[in-house]
Each structure stands twice: as structure tokens, then as C-alpha cells.
Protein backbone atom coordinates (compact mmCIF):
# COMPACT_ATOMS: atom_id res chain seq x y z
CA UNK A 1 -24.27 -30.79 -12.32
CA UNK A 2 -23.62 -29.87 -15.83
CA UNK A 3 -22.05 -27.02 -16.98
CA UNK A 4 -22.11 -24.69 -19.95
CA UNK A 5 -18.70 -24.91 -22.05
CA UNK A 6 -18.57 -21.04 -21.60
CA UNK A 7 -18.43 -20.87 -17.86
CA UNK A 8 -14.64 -20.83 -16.71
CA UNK A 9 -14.43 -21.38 -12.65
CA UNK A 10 -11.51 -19.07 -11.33
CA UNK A 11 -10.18 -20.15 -8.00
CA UNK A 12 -9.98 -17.85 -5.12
CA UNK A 13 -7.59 -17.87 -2.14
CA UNK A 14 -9.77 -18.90 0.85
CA UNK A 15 -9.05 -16.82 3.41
CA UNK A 16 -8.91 -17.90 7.06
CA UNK A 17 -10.48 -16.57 9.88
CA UNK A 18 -9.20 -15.76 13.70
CA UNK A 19 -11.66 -18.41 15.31
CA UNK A 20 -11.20 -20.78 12.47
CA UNK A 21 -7.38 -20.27 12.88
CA UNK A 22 -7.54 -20.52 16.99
CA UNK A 23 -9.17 -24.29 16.23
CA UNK A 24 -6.86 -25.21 14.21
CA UNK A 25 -4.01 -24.69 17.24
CA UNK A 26 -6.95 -26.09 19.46
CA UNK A 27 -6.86 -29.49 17.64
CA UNK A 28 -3.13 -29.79 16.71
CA UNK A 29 -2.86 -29.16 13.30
CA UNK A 30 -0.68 -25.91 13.93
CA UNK A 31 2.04 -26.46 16.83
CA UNK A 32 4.16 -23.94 18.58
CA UNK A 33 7.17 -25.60 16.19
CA UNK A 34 5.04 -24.19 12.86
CA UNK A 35 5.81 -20.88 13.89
CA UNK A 36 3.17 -18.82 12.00
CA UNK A 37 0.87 -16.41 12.50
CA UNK A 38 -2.46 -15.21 10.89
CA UNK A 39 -2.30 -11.94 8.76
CA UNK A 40 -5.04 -11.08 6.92
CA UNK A 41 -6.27 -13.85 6.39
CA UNK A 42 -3.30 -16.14 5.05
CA UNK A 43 -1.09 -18.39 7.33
CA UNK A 44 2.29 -17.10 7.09
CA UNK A 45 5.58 -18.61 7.88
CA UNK A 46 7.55 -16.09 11.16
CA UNK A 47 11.13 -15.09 10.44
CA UNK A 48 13.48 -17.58 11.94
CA UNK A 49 15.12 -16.11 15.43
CA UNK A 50 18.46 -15.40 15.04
CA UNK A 51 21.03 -14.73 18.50
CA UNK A 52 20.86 -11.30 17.63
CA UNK A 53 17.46 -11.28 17.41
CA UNK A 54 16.71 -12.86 20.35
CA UNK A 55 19.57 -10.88 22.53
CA UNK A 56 17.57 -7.45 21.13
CA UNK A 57 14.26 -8.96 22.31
CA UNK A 58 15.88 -9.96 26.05
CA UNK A 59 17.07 -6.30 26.32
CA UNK A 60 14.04 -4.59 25.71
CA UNK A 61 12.15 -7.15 27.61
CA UNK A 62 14.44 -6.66 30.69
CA UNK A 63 14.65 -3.15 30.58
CA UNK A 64 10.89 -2.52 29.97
CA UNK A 65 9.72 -5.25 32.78
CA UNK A 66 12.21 -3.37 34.73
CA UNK A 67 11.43 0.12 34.04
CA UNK A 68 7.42 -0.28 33.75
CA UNK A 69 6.73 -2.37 36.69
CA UNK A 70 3.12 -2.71 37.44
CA UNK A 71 2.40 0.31 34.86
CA UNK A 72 2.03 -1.75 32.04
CA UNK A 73 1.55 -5.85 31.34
CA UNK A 74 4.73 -6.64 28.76
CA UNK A 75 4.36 -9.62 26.57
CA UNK A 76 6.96 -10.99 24.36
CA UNK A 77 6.14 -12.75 21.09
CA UNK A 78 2.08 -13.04 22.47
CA UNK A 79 -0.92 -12.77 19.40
CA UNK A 80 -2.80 -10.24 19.41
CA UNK A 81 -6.62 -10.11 17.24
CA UNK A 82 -6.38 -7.61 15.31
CA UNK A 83 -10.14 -8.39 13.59
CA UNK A 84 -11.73 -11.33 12.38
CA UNK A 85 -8.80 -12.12 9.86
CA UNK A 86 -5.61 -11.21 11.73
CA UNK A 87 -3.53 -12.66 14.57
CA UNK A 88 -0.08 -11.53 14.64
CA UNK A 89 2.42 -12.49 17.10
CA UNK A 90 4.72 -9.40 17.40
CA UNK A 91 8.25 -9.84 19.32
CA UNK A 92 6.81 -7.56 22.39
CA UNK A 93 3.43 -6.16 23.32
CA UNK A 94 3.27 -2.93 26.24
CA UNK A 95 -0.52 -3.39 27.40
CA UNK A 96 -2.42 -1.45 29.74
CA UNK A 97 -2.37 -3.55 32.67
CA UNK A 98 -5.80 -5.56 33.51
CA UNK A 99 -7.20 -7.44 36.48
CA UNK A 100 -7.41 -10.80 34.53
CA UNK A 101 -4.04 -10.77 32.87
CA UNK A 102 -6.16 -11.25 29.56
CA UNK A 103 -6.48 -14.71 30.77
CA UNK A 104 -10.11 -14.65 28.80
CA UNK A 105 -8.96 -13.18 25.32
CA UNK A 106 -6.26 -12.29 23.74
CA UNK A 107 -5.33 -7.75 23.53
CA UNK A 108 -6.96 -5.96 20.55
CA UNK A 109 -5.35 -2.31 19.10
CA UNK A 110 -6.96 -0.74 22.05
CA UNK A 111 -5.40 -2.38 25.09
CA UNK A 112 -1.64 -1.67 23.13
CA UNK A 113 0.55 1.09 24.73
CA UNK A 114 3.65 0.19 22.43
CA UNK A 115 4.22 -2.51 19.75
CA UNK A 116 7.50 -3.87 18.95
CA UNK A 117 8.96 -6.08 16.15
CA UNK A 118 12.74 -6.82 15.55
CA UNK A 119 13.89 -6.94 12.57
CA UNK A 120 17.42 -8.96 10.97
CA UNK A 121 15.79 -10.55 8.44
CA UNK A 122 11.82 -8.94 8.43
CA UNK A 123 12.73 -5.50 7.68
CA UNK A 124 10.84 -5.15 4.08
CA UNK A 125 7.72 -7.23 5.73
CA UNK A 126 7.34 -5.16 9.32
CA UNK A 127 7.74 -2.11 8.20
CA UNK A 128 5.00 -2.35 4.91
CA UNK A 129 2.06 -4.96 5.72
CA UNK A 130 2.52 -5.38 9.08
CA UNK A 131 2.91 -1.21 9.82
CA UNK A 132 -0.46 -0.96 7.53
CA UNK A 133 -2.20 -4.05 9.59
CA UNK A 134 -0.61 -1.95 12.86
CA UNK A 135 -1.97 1.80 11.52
CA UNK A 136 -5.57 0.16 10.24
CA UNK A 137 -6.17 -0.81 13.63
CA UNK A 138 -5.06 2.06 15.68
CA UNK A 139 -2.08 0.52 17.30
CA UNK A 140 -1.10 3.61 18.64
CA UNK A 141 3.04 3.45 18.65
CA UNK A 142 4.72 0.75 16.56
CA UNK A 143 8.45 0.40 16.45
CA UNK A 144 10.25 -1.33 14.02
CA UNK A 145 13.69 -2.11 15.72
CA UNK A 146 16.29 -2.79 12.81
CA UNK A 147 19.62 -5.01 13.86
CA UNK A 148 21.31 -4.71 10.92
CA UNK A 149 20.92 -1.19 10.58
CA UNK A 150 21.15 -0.44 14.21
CA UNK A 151 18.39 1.93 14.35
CA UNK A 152 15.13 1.93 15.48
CA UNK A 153 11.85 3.53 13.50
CA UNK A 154 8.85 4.75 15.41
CA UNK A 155 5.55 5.39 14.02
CA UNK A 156 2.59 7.03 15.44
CA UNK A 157 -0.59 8.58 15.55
CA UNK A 158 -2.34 5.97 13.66
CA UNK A 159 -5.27 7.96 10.94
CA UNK A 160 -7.53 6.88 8.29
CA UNK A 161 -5.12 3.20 8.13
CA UNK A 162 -1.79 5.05 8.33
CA UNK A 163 0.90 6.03 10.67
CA UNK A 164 0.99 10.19 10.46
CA UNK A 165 4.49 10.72 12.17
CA UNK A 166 7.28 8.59 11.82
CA UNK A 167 11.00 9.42 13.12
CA UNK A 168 14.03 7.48 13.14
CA UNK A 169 16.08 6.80 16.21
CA UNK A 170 19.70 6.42 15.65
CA UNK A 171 22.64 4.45 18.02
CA UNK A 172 23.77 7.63 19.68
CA UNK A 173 20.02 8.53 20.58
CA UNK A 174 17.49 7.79 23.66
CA UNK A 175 13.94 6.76 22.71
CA UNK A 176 10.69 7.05 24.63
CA UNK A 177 7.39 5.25 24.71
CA UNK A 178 4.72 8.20 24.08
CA UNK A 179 2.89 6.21 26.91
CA UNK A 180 5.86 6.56 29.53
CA UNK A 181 8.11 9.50 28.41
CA UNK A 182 10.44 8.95 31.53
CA UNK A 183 11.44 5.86 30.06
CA UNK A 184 14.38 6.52 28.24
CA UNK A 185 16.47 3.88 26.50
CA UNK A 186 19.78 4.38 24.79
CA UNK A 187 19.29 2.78 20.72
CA UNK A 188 23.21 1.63 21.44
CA UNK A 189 22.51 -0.21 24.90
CA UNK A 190 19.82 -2.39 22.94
CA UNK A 191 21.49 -3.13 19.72
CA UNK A 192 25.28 -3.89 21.44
């Protein structure tokens, strides 16, 4: 093929898609040990877990398991689709509880009661692309769970690709999932 000397090719990042990105797990070419997960398109590289990242996770695994029962289905560091160019795997998923477990296909916005990510090191990253991928999709709670900081940041009612209230939940308070109000669990108790 010949072409003109005026025509300049520019190239364009090729973006992947969730099936495209669930065959490449299917036929090894992304292990568990990558640790990535598909955001908008692009295969990106997961903050490393750190002890106090992990120990944050356990807690509010334990105590929501414990507290939720059969109420809810919770899922720690699980994908969910999010569209045909998203799969993020956040640290915990609160899903309304189904007969098949999901065993079929993975939860979209709408089966999410609560989303969680812990932050040491993801801070900047969870709470500005993935709170807009969250808020786009109608994730309907999102909490962004900052170790360093020892706080946690809760955003809700998810509008027009944004979060419309937001509060910030320091050590000496109690937080609540909007799903399960009687839940109440103390900021300190998680991030000791």
C-alpha cells in the first residue's frame, strides 16, 4: 500500500475490553501474581498490600460477615463489570444476597450495597478515577478507607457520574452502611 508523503499515522492507545480481558486470565497470560485489574479500558498495575492494609481489610471483613449475616453476600478483593471496559477488583464488595452466589457472572453497580477500597498507598487514585468509575455507574455508597490518615470518606447518592454527598468519618466516630443503619462500626476499632 502506498502512501501519500502528507499522511502522518498517529497511534492510538487500544483499549481493552471486559470479555477480551476475561480471555486473557482464561488462557494464562494474566495470573493471580500480575495483580491488575481493568479500568477503563487500560490494564493497570493494583497497589501492593501492605500489613496494614491487609489487617484494615480482615477487620471490616470480620465485622461485616459478622454483623450482616445472611443480609448481604461480602466479597473481599472480587471484580466487579462495571461496563464493557471496566473490571475493578475493589478490597470488599456488600452485595445483595442471590440464590446462585453469582456463580454465573460477576456483580454489576446494581447488585452493590457498599463498596470499599483501602487506601496506604492508593489514596490520590481511589478517591479521583476510581470514585468517578464508582459514581458513573451508580455504585450507590463508596468508601474510601484512608490508613494513613485514619479516617474514612463516604460518598453517596451517585447523579449524572458523580457522588452528591460526601462526609468524612473521623477515629472518634461510628459509621453506617446507608443499606444497614444498625450497623455501626467505630473508625478507631478498624484502623488500630
Amino acid at each position: 500500500m502506498i502512501h501519500s508523503m502528507g499522511t502522518v499515522f498517529t497511534p492510538r492507545r487500544m483499549r481493552i475490553t471486559v470479555d477480551r480481558y476475561q480471555q486473557m486470565v482464561a488462557a494464562g497470560v494474566l495470573t493471580p501474581s500480575d495483580r491488575v485489574e481493568l479500568i477503563e479500558g487500560e490494564i493497570l498495575d493494583r497497589a501492593p498490600i501492605s500489613p496494614s492494609h491487609a489487617a484494615v481489610t480482615g477487620r471490616l471483613v470480620k465485622r461485616l460477615v459478622f454483623d450482616l449475616g445472611d443480609a448481604a453476600t461480602v466479597r473481599a478483593a472480587n471484580p466487579i463489570d462495571l461496563g464493557s471496559f471496566s473490571e475493578p477488583e475493589p478490597d470488599l464488595l456488600v452485595l445483595r444476597p442471590r440464590a446462585d452466589d453469582f456463580l454465573r457472572a460477576h456483580p454489576q453497580a446494581e447488585d452493590v450495597l457498599l463498596l470499599i477500597e483501602v487506601a496506604d498507598t492508593s489514596l490520590t487514585f481511589d478517591q479521583g478515577a476510581k470514585r468517578e468509575l464508582y459514581a458513573r455507574f451508580g455504585v450507590s455508597e463508596y468508601w474510601v478507607v484512608d490508613v494513613n490518615g485514619r479516617r474514612i470518606f463516604a460518598y453517596l447518592a451517585p447523579s449524572e457520574g458523580a457522588f452528591q454527598r460526601s462526609r468524612e468519618y473521623l477515629v472518634d466516630e461510628t459509621i453506617s452502611p446507608q443499606a444497614f443503619p444498625e450497623v455501626k462500626l467505630a473508625v478507631r476499632e478498624l484502623l488500630a
